[in-house]
N, C-alpha and C. Protein backbone atom coordinates (compact mmCIF):
# COMPACT_ATOMS: atom_id res chain seq x y z
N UNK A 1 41.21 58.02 93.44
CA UNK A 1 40.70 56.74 93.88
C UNK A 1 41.80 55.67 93.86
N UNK A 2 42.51 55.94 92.49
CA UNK A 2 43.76 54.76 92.68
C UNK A 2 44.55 54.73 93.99
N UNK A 3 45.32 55.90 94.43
CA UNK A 3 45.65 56.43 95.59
C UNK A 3 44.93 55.42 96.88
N UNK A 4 43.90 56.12 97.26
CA UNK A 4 42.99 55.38 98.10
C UNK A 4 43.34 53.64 98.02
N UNK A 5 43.22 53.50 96.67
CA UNK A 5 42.75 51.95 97.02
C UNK A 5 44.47 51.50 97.30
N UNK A 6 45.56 52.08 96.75
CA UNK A 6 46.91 51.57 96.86
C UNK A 6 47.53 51.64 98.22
N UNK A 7 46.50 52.59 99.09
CA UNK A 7 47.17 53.05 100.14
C UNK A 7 46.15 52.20 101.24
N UNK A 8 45.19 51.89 100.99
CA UNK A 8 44.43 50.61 101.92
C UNK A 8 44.70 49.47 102.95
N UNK A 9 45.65 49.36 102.45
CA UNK A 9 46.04 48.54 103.86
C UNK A 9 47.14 49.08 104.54
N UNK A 10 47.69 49.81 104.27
CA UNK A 10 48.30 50.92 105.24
C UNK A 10 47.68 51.46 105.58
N UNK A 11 46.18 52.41 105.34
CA UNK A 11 45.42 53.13 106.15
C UNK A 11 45.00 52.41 106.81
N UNK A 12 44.60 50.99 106.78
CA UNK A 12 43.71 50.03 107.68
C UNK A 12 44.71 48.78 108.59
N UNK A 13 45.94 48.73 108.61
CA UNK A 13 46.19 47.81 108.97
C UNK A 13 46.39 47.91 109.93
N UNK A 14 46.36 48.35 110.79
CA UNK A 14 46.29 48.85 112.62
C UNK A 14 44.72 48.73 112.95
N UNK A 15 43.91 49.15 111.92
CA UNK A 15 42.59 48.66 112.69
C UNK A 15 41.94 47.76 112.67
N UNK A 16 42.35 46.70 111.73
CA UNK A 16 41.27 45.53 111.16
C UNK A 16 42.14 44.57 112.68
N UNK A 17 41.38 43.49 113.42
CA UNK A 17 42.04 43.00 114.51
C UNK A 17 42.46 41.68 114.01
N UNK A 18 43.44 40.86 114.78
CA UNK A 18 44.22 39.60 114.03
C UNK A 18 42.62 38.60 114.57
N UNK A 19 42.52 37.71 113.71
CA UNK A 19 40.93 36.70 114.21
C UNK A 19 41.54 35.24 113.57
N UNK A 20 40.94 34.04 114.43
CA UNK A 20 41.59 33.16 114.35
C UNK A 20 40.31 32.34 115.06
N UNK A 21 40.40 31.04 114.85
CA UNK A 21 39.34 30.34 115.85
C UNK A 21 39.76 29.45 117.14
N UNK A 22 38.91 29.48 117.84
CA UNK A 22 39.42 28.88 119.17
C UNK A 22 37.79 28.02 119.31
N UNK A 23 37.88 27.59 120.29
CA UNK A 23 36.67 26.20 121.17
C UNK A 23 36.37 26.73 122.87
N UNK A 24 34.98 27.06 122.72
CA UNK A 24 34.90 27.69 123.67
C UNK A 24 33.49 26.79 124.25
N UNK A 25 34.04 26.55 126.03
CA UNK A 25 32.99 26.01 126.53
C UNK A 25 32.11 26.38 127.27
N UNK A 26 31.05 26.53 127.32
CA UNK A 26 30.20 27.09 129.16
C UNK A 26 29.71 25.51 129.57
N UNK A 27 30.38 25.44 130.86
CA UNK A 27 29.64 24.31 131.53
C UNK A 27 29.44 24.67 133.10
N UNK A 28 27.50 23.62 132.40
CA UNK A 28 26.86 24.46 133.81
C UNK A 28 26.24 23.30 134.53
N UNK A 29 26.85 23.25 135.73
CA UNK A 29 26.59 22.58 136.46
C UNK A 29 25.49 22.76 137.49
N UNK A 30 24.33 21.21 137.26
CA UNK A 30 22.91 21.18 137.77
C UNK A 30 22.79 22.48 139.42
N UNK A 31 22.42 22.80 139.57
CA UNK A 31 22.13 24.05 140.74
C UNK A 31 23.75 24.28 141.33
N UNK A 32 24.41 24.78 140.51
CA UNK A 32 25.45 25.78 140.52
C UNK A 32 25.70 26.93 139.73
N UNK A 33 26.86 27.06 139.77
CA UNK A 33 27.25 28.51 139.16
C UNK A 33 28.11 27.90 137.61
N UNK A 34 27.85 28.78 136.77
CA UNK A 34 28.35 28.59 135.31
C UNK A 34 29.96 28.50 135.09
N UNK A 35 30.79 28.34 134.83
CA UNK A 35 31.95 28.22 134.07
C UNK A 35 32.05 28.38 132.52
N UNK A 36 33.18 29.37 131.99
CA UNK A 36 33.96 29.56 131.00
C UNK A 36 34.84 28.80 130.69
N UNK A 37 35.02 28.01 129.45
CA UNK A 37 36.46 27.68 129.50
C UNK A 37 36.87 27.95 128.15
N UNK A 38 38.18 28.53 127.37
CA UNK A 38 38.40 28.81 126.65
C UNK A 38 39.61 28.37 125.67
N UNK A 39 39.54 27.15 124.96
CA UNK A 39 40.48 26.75 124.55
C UNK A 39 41.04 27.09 123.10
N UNK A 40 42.42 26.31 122.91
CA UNK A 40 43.74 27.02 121.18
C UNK A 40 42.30 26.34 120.15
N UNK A 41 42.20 24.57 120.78
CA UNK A 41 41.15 23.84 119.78
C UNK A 41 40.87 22.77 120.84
N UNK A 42 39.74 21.96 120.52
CA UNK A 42 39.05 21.06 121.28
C UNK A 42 39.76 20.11 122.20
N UNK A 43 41.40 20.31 122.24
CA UNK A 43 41.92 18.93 123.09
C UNK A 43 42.93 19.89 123.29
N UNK A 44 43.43 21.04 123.47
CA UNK A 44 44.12 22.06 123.78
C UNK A 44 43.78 22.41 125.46
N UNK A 45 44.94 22.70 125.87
CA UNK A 45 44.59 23.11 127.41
C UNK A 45 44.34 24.48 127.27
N UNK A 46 43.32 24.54 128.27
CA UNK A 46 42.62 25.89 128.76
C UNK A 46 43.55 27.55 128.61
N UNK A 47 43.18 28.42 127.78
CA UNK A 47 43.38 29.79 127.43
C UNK A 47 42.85 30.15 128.81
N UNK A 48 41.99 30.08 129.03
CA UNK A 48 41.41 30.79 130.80
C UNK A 48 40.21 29.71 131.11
N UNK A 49 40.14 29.93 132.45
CA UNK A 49 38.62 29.28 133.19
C UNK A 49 38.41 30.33 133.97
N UNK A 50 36.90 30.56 133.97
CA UNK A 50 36.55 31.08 134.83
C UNK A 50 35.07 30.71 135.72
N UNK A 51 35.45 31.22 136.28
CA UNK A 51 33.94 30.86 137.21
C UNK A 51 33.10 32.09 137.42
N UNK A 52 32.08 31.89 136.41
CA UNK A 52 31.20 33.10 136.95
C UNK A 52 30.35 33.25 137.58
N UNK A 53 29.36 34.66 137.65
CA UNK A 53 28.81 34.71 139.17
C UNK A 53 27.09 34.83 138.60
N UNK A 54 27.20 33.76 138.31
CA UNK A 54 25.73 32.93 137.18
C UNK A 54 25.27 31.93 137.72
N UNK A 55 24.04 31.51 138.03
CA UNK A 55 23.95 30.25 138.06
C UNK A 55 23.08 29.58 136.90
N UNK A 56 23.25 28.32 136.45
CA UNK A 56 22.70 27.83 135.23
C UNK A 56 21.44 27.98 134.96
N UNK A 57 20.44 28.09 135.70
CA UNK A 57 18.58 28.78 135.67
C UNK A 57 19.11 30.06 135.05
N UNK A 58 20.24 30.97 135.47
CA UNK A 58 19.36 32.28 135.10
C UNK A 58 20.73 32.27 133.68
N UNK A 59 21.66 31.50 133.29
CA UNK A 59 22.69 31.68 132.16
C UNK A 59 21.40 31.19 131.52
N UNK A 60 20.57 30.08 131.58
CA UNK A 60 19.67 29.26 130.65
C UNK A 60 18.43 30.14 130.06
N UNK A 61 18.22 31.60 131.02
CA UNK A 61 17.03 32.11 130.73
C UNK A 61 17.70 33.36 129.75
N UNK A 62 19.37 33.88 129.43
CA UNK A 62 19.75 34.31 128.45
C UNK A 62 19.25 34.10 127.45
N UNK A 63 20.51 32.99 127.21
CA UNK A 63 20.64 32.00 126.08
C UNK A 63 19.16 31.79 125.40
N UNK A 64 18.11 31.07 125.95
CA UNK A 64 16.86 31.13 125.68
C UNK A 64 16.44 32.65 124.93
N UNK A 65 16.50 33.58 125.12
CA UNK A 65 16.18 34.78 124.74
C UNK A 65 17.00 34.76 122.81
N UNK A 66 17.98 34.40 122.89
CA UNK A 66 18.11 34.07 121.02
C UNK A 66 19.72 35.25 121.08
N UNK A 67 19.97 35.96 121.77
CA UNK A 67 20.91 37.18 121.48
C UNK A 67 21.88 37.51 123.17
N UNK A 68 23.19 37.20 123.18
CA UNK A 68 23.67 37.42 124.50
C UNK A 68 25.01 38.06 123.61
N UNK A 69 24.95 39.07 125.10
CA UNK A 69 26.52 39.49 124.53
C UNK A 69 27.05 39.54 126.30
N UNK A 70 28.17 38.80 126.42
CA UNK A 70 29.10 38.60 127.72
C UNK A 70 29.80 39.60 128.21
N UNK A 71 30.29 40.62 128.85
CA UNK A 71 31.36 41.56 128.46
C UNK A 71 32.13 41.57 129.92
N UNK A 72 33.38 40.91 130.01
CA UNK A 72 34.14 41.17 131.11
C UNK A 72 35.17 42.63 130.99
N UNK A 73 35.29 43.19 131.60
CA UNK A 73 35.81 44.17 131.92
C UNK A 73 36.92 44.10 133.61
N UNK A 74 37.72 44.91 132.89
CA UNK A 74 39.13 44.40 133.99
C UNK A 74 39.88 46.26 134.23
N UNK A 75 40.10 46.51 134.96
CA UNK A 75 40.78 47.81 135.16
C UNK A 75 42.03 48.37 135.06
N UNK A 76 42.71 48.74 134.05
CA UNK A 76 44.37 48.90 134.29
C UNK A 76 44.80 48.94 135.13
N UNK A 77 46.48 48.04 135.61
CA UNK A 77 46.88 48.43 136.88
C UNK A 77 47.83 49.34 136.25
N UNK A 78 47.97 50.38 137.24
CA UNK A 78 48.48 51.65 137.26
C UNK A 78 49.82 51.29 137.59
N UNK A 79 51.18 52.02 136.78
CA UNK A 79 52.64 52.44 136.46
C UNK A 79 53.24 50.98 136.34
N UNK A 80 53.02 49.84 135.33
CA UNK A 80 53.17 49.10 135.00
C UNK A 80 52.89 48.51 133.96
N UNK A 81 53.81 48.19 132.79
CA UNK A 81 53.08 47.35 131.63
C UNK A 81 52.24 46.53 131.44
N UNK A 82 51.34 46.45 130.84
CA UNK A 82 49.90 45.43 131.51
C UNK A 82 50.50 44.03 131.04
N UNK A 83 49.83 43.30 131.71
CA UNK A 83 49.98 41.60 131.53
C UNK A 83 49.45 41.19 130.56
N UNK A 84 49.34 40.33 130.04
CA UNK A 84 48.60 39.35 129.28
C UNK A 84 47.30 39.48 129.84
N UNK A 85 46.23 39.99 128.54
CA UNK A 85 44.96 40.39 129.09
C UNK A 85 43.95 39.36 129.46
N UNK A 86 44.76 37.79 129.08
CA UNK A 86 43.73 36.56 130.12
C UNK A 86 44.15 36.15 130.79
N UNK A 87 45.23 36.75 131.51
CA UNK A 87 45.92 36.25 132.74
C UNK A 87 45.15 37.50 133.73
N UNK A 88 44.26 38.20 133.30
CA UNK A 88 43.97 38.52 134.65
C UNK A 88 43.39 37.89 135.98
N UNK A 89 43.19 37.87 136.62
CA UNK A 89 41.98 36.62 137.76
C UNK A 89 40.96 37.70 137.86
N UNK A 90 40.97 38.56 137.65
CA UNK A 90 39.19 39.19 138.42
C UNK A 90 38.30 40.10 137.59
N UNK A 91 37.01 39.70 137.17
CA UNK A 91 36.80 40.72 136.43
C UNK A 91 35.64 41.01 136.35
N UNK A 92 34.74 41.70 136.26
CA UNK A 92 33.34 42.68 136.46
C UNK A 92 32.87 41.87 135.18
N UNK A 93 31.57 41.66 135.38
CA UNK A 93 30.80 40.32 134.47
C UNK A 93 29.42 41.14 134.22
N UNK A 94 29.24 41.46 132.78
CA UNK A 94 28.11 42.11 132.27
C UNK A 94 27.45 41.12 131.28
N UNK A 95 26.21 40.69 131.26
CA UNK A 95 25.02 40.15 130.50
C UNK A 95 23.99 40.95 129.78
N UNK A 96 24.41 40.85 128.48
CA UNK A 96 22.99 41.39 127.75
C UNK A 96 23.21 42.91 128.68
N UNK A 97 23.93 43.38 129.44
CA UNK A 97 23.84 45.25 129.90
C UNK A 97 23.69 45.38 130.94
N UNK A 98 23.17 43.83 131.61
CA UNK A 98 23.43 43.70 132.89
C UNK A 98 24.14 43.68 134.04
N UNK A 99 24.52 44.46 135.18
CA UNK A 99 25.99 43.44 135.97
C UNK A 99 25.41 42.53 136.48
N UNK A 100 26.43 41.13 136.35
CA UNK A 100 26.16 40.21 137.21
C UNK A 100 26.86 40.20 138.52
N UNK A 101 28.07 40.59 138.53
CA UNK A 101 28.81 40.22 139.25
C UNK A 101 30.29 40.24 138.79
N UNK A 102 31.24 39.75 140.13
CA UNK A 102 32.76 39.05 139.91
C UNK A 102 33.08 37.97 139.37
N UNK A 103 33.75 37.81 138.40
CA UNK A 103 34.07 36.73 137.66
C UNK A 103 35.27 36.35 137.98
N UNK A 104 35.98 35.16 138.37
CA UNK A 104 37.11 34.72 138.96
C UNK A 104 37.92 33.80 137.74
N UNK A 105 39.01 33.97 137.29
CA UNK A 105 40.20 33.40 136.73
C UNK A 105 40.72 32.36 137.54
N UNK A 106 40.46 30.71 137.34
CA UNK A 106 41.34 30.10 137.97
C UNK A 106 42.10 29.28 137.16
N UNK A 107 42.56 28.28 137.86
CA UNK A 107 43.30 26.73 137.54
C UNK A 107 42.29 25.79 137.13
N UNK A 108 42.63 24.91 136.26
CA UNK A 108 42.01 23.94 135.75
C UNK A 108 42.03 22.72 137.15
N UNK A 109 40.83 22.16 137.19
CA UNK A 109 41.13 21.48 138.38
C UNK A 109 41.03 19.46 137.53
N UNK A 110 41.17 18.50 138.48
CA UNK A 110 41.11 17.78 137.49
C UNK A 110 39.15 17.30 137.12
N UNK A 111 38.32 18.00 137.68
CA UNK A 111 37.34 17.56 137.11
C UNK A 111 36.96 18.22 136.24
N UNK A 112 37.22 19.79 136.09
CA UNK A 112 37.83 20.09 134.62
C UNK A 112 38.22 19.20 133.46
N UNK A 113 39.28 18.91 134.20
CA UNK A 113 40.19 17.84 132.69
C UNK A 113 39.55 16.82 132.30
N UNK A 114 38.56 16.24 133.39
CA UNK A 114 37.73 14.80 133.41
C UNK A 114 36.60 15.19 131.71
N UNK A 115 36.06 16.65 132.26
CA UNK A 115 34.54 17.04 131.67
C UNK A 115 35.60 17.44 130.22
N UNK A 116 36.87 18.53 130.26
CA UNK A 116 37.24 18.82 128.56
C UNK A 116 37.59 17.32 127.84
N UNK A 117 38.06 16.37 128.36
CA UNK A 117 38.12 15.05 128.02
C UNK A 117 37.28 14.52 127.47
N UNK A 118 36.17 14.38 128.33
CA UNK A 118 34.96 13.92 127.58
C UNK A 118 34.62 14.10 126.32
N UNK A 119 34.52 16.00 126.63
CA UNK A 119 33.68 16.62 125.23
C UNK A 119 35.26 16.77 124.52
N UNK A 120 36.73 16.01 124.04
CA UNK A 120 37.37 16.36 122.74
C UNK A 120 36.95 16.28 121.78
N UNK A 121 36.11 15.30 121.40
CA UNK A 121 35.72 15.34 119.99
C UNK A 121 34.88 16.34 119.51
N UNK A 122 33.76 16.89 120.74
CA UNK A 122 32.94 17.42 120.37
C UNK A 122 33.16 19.08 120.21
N UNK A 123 33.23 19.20 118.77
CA UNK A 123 33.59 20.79 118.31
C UNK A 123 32.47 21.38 118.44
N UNK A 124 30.87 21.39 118.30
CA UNK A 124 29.59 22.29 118.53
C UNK A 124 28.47 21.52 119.52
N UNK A 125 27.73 21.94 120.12
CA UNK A 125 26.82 21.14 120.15
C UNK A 125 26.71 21.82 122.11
N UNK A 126 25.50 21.10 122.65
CA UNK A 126 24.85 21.23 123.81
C UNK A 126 24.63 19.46 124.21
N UNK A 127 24.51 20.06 125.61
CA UNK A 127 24.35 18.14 125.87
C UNK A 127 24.16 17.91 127.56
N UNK A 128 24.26 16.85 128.28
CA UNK A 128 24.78 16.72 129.50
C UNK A 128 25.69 15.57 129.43
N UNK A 129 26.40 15.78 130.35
CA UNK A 129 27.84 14.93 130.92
C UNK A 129 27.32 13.49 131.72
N UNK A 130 27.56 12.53 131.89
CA UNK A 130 27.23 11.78 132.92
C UNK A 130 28.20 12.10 134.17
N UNK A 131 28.48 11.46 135.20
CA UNK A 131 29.52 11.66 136.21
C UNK A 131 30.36 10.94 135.69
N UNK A 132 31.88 10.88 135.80
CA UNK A 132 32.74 9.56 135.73
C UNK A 132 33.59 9.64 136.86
N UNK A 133 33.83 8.40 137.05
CA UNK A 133 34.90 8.52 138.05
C UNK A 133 34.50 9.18 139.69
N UNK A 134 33.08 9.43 139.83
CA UNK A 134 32.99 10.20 141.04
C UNK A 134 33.21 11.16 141.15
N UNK A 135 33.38 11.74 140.13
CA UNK A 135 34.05 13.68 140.36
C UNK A 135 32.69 14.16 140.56
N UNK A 136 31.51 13.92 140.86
CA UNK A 136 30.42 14.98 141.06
C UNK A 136 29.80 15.52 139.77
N UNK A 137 30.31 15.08 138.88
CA UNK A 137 29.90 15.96 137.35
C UNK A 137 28.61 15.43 137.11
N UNK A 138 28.31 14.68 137.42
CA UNK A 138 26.88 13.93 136.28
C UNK A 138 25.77 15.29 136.82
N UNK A 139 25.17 15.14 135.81
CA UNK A 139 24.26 16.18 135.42
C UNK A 139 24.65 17.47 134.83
N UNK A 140 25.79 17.63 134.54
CA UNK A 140 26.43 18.45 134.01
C UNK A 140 26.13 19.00 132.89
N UNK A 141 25.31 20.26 132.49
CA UNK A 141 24.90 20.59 131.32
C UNK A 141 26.27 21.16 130.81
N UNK A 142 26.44 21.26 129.23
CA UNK A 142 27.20 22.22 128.37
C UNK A 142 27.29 22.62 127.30
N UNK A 143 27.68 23.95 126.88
CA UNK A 143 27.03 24.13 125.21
C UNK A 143 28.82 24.71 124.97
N UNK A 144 28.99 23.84 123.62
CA UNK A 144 30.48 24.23 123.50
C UNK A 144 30.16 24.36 121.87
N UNK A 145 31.26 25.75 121.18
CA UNK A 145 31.12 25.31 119.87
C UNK A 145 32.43 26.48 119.83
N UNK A 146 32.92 26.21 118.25
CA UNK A 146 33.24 27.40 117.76
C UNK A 146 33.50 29.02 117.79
N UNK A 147 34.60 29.30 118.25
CA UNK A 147 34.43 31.06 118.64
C UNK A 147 35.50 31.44 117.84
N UNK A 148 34.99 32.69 116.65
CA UNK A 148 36.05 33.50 115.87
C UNK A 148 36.41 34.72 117.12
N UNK A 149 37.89 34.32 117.07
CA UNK A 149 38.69 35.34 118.42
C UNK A 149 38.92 36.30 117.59
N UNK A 150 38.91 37.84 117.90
CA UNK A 150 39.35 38.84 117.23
C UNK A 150 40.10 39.74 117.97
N UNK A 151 41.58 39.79 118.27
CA UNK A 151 42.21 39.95 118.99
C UNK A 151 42.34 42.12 118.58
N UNK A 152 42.06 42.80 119.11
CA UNK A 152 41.70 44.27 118.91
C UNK A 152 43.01 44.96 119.09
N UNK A 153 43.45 44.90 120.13
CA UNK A 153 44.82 45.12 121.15
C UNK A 153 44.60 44.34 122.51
N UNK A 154 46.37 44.53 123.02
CA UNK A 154 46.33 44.52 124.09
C UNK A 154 45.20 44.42 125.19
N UNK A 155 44.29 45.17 124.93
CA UNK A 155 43.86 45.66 125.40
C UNK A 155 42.00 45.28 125.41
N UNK A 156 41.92 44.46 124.63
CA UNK A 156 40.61 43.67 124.10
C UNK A 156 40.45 43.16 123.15
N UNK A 157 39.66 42.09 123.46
CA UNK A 157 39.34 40.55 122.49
C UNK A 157 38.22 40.23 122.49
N UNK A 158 37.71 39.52 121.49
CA UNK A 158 36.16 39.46 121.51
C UNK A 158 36.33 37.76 120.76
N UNK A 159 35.57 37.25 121.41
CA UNK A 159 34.81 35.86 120.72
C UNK A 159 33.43 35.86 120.78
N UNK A 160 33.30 35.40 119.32
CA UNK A 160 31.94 35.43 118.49
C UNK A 160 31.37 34.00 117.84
N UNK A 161 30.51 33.27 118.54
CA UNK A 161 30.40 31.83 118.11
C UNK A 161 29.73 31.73 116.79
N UNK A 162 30.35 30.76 116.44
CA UNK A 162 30.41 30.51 114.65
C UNK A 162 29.58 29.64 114.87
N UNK A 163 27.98 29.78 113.70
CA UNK A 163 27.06 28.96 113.60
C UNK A 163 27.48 27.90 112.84
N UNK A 164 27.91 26.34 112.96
CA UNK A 164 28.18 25.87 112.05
C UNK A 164 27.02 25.53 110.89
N UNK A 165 25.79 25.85 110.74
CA UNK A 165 25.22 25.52 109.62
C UNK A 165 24.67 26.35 109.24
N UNK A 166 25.86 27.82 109.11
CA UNK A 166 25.62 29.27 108.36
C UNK A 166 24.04 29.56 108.47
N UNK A 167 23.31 29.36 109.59
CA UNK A 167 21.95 29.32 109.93
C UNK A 167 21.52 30.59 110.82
N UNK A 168 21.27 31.38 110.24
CA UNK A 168 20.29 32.61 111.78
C UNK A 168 20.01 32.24 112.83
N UNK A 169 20.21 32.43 113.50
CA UNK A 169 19.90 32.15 115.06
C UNK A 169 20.49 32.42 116.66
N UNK A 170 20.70 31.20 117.46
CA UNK A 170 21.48 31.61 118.26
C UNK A 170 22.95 32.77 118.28
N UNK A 171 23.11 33.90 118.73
CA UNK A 171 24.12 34.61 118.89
C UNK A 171 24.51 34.61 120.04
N UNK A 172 25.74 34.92 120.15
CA UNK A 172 26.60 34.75 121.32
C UNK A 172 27.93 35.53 121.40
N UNK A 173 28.17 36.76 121.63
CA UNK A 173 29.50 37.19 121.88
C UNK A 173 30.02 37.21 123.14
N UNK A 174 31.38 37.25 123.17
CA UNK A 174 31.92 37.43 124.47
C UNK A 174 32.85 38.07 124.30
N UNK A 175 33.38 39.20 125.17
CA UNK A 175 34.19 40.31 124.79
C UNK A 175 34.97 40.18 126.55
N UNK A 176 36.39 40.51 126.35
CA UNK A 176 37.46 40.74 127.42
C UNK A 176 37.76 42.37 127.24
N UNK A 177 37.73 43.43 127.89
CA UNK A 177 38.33 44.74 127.88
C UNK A 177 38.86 45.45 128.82
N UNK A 178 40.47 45.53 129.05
CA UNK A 178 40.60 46.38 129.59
C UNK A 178 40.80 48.04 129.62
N UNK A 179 39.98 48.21 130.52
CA UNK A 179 39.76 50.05 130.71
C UNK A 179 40.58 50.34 131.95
């Protein structure tokens, strides 16, 4: 047993994954399609955006359900070292086991920057946006909080939103994998 326990993190240290926290947003805009955005911390520029192939009625009738798990999936490109696994742009979008669809990787645009602006302070929470400035945003729903990143490999990452008032309830994972 001494053995065992002396040799423990050498048997385990390749599998336990590096985890760290990041600020993760979904904003869903009144009869459109949902957005990801994934930031270092709340006033940090964007880790990825994406635009998924959701629209806010049916992301809202998830979420409502108490338990979602996200799972993008991306395909190795073949005889080449893979990239940085959130720099991909395209990726197969699963809900709760569902496909939804193509999920698109873009650029931050500036009504992006207008809406992460808004919400810096705000580290958890759900809400709507007003418009500013004319960018079209008002009515803008969004639920942003807390995500423990657990970086696996190369090769997949998972964020898991942290309840801030250690409370049962809402769950939420979101997982990146490439196969």
């Amino acid at each position: 047993m001494d053995l065992v326990s002396a040799c423990h993190p050498l048997l385990f240290s390749h599998c336990s994954p590096d985890t760290f926290t990041v600020t993760g947003t979904i904003i869903c805009p009144v009869n459109d399609k949902v957005s990801l955005c994934i930031q270092q911390d709340s006033s940090g520029f964007p880790l990825i955006l994406l635009d998924l192939p959701i629209h806010t009625s049916k992301f809202a009738s998830f979420i409502e359900r108490g338990i979602s798990r996200i799972v993008f999936e991306c395909h190795r490109e073949t005889g080449e070292s893979p990239r940085p696994l959130l720099s991909v742009t395209k990726w197969v979008m699963n809900c709760n086991g569902q496909k939804m669809g193509l999920a698109m990787r873009r650029e931050v645009t500036r009504k992006e920057t207008v809406l992460l602006e808004m919400m810096r302070t705000v580290t958890a929470g759900a809400g709507v946006l007003p418009d500013k400035g004319g960018l079209g945003s008002g009515g803008c729903k969004y639920l942003r909080g807390q995500f423990e990143r657990a970086v696996g490999s190369t090769d997949s990452e998972a964020y898991h939103l942290m309840d801030p008032s250690d409370c049962l309830g809402q769950e939420l994972s979101i997982f990146f994998l490439r196969i």
